[in-house]
PDB file of N, CA and C in Angstrom:
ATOM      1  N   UNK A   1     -58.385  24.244 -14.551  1.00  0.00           N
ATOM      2  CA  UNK A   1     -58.772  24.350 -13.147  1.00  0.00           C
ATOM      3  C   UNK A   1     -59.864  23.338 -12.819  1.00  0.00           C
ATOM      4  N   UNK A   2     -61.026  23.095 -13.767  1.00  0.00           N
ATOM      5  CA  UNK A   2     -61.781  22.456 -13.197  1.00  0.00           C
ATOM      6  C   UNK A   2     -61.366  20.855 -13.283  1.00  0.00           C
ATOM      7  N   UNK A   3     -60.777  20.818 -14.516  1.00  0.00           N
ATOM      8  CA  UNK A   3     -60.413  19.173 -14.772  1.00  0.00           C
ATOM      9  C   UNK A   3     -59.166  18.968 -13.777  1.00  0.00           C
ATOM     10  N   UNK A   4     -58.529  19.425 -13.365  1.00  0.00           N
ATOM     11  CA  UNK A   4     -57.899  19.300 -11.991  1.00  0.00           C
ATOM     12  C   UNK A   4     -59.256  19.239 -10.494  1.00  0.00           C
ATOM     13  N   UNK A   5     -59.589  20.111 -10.653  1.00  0.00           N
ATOM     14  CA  UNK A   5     -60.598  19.909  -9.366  1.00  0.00           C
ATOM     15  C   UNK A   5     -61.241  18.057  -9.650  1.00  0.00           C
ATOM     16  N   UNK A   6     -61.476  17.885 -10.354  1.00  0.00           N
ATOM     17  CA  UNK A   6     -62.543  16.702 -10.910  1.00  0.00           C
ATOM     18  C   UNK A   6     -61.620  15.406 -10.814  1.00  0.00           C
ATOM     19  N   UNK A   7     -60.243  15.456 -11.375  1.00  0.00           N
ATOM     20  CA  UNK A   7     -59.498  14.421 -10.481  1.00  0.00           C
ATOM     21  C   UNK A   7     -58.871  14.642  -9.285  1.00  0.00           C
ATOM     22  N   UNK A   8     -58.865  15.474  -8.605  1.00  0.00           N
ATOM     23  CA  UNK A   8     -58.779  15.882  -6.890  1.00  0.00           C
ATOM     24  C   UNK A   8     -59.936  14.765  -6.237  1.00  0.00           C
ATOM     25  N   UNK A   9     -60.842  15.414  -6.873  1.00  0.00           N
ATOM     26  CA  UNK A   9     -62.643  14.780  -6.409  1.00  0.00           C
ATOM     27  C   UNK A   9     -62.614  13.415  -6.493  1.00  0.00           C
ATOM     28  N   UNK A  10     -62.066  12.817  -8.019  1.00  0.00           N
ATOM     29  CA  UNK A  10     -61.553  11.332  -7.718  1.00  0.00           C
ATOM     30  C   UNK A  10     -61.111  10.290  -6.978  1.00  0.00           C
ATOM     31  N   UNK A  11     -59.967  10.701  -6.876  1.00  0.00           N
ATOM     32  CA  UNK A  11     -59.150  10.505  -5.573  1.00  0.00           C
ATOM     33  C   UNK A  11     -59.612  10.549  -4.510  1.00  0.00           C
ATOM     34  N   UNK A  12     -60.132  11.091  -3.942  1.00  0.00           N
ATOM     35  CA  UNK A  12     -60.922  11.295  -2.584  1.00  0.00           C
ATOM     36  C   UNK A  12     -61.596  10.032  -2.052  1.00  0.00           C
ATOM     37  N   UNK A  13     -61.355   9.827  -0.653  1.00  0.00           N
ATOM     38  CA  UNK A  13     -61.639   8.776  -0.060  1.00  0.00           C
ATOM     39  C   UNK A  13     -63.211   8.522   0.082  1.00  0.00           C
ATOM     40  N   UNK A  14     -63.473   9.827   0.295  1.00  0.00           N
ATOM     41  CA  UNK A  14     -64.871  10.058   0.917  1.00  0.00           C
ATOM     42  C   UNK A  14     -65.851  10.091  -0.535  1.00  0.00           C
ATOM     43  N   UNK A  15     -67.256  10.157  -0.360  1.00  0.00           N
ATOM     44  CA  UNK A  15     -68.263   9.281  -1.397  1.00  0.00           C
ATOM     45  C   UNK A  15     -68.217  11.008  -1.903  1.00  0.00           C
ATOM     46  N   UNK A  16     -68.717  11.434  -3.039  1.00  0.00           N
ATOM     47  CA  UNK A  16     -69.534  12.677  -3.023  1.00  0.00           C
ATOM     48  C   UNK A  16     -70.152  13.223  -2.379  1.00  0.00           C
ATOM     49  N   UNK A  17     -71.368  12.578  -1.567  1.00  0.00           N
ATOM     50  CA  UNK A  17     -72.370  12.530  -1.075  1.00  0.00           C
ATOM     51  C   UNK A  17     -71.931  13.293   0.339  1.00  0.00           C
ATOM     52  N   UNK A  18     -70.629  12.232   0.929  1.00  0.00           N
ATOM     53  CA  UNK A  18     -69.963  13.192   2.066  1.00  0.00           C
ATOM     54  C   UNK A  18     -68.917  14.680   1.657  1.00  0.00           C
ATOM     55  N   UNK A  19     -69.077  14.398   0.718  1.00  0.00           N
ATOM     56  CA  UNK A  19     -67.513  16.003   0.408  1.00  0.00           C
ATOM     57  C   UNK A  19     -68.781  16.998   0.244  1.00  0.00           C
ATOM     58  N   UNK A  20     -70.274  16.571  -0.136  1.00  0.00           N
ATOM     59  CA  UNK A  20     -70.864  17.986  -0.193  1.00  0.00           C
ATOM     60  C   UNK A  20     -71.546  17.876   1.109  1.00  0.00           C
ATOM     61  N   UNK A  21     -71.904  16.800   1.927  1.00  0.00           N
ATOM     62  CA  UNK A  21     -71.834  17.600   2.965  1.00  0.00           C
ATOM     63  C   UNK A  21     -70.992  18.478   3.792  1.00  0.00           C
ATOM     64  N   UNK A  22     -70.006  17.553   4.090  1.00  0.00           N
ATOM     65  CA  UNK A  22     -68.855  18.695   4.630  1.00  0.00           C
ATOM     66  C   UNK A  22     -68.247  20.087   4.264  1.00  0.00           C
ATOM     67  N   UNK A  23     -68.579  20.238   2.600  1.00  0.00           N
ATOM     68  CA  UNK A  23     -68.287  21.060   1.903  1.00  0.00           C
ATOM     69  C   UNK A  23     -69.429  22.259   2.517  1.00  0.00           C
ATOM     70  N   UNK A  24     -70.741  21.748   2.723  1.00  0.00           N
ATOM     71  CA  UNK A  24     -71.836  22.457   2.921  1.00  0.00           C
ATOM     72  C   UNK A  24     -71.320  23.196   4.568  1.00  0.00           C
ATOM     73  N   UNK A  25     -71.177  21.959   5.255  1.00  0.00           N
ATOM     74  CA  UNK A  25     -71.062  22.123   6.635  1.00  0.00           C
ATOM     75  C   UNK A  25     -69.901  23.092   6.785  1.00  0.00           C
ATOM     76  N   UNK A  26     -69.191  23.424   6.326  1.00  0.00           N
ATOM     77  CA  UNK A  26     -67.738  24.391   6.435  1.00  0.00           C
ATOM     78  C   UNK A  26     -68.360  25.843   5.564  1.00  0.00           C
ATOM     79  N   UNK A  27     -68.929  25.555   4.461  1.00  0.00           N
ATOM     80  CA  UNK A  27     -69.599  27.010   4.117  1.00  0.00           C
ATOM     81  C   UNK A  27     -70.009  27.575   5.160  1.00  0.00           C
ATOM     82  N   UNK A  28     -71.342  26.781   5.510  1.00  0.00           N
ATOM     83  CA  UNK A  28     -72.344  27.315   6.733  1.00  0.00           C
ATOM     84  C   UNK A  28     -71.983  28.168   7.834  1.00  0.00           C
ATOM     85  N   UNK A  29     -70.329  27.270   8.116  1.00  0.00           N
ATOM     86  CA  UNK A  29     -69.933  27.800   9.472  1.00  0.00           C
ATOM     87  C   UNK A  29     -69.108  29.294   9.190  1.00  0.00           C
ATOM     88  N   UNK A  30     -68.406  29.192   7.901  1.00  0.00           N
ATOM     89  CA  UNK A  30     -67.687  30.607   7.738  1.00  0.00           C
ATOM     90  C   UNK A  30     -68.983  31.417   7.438  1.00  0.00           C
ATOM     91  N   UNK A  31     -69.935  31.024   6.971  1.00  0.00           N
ATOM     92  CA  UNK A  31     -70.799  32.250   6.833  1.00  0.00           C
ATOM     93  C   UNK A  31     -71.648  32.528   7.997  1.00  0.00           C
ATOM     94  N   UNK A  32     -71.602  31.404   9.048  1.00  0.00           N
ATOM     95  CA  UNK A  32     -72.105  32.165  10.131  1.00  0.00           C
ATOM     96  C   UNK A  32     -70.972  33.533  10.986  1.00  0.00           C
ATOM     97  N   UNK A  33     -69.694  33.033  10.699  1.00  0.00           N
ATOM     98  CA  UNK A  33     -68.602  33.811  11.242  1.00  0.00           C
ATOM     99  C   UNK A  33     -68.400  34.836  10.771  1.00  0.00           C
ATOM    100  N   UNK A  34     -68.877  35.383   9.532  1.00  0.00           N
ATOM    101  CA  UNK A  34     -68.847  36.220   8.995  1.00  0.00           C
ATOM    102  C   UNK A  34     -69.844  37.441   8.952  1.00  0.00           C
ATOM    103  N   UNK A  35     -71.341  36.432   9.397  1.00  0.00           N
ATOM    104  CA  UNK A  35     -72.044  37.393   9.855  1.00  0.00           C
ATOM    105  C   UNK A  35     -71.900  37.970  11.556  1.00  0.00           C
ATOM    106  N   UNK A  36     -71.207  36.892  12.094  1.00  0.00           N
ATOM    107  CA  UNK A  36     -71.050  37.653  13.595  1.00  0.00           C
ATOM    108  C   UNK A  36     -70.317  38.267  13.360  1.00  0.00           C
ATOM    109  N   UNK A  37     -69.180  37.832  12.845  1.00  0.00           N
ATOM    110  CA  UNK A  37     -67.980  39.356  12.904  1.00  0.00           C
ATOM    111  C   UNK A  37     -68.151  40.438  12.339  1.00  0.00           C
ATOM    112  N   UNK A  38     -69.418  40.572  11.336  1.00  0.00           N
ATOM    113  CA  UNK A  38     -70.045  42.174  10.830  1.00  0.00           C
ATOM    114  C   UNK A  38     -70.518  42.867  11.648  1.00  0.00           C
ATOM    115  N   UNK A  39     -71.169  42.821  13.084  1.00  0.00           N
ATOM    116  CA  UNK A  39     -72.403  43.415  13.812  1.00  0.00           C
ATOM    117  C   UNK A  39     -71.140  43.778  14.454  1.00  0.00           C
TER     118      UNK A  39
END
């Protein structure tokens, strides 16, 4: 699983630097959705 993830990550157009932001930026947002949809 991971040595598949790690050439996925390879391949990728985008630097690291951008896949963890975006990676970050898409967490953030399901976990904001997740806390609105609890209340």
């Amino acid at each position: 699983m991971s040595i598949q993830l790690s050439e996925v990550v390879r391949e990728l157009p985008v630097s690291a630097e951008t896949f963890g932001i975006i990676a970050f930026s898409i967490f953030g947002l399901l976990l904001y959705l997740v806390l609105r949809l609890d209340k």
